[in-house]
PDB file of N, CA and C in Angstrom:
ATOM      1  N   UNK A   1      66.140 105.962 157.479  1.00  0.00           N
ATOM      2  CA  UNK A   1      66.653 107.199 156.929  1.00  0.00           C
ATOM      3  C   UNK A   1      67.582 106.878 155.765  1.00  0.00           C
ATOM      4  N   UNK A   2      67.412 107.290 154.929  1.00  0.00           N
ATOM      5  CA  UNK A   2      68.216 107.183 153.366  1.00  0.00           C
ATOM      6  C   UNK A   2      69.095 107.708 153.676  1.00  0.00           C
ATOM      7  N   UNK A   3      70.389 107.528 152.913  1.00  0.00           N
ATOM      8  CA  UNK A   3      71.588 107.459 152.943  1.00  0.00           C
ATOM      9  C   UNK A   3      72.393 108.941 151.969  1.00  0.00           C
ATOM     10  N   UNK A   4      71.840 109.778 151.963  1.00  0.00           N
ATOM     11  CA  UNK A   4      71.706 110.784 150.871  1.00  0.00           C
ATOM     12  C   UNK A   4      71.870 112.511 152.012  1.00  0.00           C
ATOM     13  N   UNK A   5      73.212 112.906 151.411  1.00  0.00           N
ATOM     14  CA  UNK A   5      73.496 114.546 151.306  1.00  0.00           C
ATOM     15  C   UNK A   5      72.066 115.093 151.669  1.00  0.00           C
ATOM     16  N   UNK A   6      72.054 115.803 152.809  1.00  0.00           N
ATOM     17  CA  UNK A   6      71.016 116.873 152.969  1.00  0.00           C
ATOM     18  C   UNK A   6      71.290 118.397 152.562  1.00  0.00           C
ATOM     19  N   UNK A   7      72.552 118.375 151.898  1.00  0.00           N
ATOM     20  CA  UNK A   7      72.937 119.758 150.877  1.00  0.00           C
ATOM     21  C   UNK A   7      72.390 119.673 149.581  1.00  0.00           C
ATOM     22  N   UNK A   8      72.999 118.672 149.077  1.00  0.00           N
ATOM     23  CA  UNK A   8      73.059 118.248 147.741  1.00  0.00           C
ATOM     24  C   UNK A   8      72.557 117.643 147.339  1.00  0.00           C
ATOM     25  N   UNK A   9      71.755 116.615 148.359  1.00  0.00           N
ATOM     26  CA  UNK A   9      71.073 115.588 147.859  1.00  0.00           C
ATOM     27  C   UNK A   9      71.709 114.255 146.888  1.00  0.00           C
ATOM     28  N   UNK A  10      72.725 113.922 147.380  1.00  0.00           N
ATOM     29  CA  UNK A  10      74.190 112.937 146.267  1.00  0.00           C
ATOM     30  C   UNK A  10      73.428 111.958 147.497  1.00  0.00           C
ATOM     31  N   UNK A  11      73.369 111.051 146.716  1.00  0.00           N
ATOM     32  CA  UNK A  11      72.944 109.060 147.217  1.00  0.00           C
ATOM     33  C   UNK A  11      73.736 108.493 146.691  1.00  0.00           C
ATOM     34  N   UNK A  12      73.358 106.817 146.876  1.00  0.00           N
ATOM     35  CA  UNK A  12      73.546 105.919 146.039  1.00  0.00           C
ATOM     36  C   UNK A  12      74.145 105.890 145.054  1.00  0.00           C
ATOM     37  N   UNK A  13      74.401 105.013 144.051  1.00  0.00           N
ATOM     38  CA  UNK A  13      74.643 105.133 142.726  1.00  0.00           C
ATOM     39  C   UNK A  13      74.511 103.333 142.338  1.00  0.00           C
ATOM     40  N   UNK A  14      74.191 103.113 141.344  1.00  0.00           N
ATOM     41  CA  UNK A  14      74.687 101.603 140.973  1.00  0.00           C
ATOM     42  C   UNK A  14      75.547 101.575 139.947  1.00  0.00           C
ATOM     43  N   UNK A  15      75.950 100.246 140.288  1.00  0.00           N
ATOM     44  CA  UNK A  15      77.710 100.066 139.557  1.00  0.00           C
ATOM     45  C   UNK A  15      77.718  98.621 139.144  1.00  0.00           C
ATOM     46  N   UNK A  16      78.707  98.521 138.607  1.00  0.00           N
ATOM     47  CA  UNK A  16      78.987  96.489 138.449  1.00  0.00           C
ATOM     48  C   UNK A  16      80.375  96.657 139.043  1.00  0.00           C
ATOM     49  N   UNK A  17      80.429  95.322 140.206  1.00  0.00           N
ATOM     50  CA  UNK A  17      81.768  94.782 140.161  1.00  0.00           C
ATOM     51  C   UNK A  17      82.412  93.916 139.356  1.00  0.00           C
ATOM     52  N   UNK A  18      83.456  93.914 138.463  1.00  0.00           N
ATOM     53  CA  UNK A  18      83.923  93.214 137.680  1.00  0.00           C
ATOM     54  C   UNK A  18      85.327  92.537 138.419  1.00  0.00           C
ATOM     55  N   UNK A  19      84.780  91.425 138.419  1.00  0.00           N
ATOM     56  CA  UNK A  19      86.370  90.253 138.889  1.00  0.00           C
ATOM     57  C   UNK A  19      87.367  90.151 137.882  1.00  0.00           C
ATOM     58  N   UNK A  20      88.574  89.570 137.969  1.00  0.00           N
ATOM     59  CA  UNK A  20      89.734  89.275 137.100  1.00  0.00           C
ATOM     60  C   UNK A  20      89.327  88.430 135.962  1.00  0.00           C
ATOM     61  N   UNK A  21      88.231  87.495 136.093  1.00  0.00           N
ATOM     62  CA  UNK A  21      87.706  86.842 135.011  1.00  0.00           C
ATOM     63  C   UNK A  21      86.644  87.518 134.261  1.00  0.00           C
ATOM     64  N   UNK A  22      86.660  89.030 134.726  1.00  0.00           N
ATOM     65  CA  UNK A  22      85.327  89.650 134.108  1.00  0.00           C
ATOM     66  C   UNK A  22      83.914  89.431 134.142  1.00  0.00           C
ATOM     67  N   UNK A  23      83.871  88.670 135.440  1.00  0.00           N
ATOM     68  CA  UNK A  23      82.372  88.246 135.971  1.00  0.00           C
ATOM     69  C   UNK A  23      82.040  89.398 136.537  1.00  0.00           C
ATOM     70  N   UNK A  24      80.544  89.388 136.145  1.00  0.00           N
ATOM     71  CA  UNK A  24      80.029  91.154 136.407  1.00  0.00           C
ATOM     72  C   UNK A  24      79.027  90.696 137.444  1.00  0.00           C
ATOM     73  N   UNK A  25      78.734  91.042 138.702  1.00  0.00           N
ATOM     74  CA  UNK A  25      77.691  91.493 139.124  1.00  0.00           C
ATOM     75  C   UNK A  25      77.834  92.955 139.674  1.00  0.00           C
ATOM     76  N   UNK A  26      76.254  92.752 140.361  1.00  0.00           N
ATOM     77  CA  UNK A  26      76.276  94.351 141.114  1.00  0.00           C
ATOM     78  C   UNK A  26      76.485  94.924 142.209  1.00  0.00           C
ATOM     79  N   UNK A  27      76.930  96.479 142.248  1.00  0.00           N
ATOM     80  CA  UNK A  27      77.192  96.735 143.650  1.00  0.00           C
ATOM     81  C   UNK A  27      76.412  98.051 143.196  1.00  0.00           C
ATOM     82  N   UNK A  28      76.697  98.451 144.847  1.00  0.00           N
ATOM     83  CA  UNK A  28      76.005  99.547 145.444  1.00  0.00           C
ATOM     84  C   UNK A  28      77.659 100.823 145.475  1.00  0.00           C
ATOM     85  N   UNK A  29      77.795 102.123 145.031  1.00  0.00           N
ATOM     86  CA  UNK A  29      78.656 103.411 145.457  1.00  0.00           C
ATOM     87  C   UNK A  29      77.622 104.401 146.140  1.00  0.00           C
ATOM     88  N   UNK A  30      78.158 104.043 147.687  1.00  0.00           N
ATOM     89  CA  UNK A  30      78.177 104.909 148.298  1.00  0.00           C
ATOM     90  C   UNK A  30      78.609 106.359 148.722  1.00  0.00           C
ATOM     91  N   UNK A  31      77.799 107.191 148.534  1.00  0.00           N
ATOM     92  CA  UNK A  31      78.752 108.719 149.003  1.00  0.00           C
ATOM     93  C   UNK A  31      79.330 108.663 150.222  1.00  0.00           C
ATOM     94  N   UNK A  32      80.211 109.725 150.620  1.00  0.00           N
ATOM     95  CA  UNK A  32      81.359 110.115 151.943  1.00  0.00           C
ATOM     96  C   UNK A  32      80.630 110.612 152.361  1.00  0.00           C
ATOM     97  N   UNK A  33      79.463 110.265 153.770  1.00  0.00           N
ATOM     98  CA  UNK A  33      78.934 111.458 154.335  1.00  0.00           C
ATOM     99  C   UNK A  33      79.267 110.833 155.645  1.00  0.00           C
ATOM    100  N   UNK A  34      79.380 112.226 156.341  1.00  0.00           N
ATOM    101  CA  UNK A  34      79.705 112.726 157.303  1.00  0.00           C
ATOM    102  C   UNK A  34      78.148 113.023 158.359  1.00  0.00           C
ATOM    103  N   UNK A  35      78.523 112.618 159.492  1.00  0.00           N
ATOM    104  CA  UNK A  35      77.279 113.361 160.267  1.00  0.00           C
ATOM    105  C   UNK A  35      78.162 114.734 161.231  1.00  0.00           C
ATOM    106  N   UNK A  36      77.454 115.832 160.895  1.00  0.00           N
ATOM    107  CA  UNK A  36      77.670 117.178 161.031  1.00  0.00           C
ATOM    108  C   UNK A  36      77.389 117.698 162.201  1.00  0.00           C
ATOM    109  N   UNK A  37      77.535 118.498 163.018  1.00  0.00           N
ATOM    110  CA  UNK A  37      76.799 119.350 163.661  1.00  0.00           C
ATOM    111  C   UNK A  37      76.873 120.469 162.799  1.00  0.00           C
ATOM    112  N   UNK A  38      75.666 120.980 162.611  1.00  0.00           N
ATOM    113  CA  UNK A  38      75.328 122.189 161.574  1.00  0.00           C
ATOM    114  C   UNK A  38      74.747 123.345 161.992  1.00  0.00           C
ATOM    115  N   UNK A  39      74.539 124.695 161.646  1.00  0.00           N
ATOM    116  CA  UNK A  39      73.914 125.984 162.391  1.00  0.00           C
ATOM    117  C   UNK A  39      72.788 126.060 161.520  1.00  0.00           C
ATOM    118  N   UNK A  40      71.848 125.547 161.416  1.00  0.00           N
ATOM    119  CA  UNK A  40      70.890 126.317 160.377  1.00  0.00           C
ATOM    120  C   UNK A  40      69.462 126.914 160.858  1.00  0.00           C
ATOM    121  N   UNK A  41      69.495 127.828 160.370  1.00  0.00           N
ATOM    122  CA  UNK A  41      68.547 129.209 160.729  1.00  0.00           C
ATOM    123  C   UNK A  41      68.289 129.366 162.381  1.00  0.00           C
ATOM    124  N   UNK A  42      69.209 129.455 162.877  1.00  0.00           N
ATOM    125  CA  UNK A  42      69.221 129.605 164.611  1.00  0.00           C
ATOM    126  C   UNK A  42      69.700 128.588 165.220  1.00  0.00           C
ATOM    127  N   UNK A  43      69.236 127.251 164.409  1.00  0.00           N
ATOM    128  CA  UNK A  43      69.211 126.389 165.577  1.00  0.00           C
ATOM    129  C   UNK A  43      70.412 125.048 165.177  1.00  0.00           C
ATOM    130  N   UNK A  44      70.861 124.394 166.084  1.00  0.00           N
ATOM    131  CA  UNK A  44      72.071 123.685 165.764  1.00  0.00           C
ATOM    132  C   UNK A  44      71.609 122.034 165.551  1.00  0.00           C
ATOM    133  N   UNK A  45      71.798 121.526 164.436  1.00  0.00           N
ATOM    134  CA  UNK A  45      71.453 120.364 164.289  1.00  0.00           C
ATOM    135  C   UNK A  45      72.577 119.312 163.877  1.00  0.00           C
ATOM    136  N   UNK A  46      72.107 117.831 163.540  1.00  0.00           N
ATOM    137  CA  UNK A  46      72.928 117.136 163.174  1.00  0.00           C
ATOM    138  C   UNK A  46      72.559 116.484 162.307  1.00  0.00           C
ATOM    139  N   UNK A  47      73.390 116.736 160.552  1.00  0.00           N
ATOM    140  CA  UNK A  47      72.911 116.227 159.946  1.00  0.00           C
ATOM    141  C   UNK A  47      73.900 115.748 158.562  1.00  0.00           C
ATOM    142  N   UNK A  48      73.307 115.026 157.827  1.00  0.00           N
ATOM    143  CA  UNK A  48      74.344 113.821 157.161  1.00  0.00           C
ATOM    144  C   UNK A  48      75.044 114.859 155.847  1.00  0.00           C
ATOM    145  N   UNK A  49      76.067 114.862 155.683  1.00  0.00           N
ATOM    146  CA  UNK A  49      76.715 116.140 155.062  1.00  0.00           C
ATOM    147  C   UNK A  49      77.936 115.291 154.078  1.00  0.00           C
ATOM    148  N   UNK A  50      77.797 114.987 152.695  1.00  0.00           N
ATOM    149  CA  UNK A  50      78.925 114.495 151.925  1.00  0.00           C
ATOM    150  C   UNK A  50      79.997 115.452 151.972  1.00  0.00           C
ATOM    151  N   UNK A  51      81.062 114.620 152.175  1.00  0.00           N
ATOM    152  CA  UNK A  51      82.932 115.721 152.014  1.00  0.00           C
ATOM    153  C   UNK A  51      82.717 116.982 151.224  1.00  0.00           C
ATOM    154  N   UNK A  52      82.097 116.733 149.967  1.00  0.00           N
ATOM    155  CA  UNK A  52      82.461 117.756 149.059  1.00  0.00           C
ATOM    156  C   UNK A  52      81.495 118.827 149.329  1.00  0.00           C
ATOM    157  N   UNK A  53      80.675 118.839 149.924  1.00  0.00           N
ATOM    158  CA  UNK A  53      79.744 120.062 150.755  1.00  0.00           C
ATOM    159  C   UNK A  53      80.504 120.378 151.652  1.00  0.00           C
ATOM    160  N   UNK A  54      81.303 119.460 152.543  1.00  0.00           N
ATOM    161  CA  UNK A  54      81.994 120.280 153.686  1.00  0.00           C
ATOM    162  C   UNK A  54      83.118 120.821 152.738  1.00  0.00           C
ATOM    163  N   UNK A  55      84.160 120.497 152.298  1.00  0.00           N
ATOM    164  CA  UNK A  55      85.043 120.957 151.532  1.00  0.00           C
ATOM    165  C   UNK A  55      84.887 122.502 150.719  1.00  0.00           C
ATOM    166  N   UNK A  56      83.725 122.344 150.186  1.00  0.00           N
ATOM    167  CA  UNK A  56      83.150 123.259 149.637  1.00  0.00           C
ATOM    168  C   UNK A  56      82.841 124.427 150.203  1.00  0.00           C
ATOM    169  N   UNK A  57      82.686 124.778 151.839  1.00  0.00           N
ATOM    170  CA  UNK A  57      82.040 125.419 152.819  1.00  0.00           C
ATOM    171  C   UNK A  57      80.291 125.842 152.440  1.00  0.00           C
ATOM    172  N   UNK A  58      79.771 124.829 151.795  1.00  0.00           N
ATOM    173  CA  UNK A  58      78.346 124.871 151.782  1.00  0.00           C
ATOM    174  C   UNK A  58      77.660 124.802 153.092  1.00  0.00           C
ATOM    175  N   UNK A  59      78.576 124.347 153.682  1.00  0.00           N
ATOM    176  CA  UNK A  59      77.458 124.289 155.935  1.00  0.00           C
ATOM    177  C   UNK A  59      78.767 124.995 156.528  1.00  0.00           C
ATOM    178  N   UNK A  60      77.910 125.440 157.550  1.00  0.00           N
ATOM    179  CA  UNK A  60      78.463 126.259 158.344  1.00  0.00           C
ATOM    180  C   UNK A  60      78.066 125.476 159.877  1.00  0.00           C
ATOM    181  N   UNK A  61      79.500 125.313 159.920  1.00  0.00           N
ATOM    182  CA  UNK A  61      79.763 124.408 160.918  1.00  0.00           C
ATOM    183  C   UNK A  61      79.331 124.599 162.306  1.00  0.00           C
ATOM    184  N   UNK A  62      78.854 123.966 163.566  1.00  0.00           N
ATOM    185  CA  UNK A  62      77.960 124.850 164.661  1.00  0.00           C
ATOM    186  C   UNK A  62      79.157 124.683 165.794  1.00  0.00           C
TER     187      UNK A  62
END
């Protein structure tokens, strides 16, 4: 299961880490998600929800 907002759909991202000597490799930014209990269309589920959707009141909490 991918790692990605089932509101918003926000994943991944790629980035460089840069050290004190300015050696670059790569990393991975991860989003803040949350696993939810959620109400959607009747029925109560659980599902992966970034902060700023909850913050936002985009889910409605079960």
């Amino acid at each position: 299961m991918p790692r990605v907002c089932e509101i918003c759909g926000k994943g991944a991202q790629k980035g460089h880490k840069v050290s004190h000597s300015h050696k670059v490799s790569n990393r991975r930014f991860e989003p803040n998600l949350q696993r939810v209990k959620v109400r959607q269309s009747g029925k109560v589920r659980r599902i992966l929800v970034c902060t700023k959707c909850i913050k936002a009141g985009k889910v409605e909490r079960a």
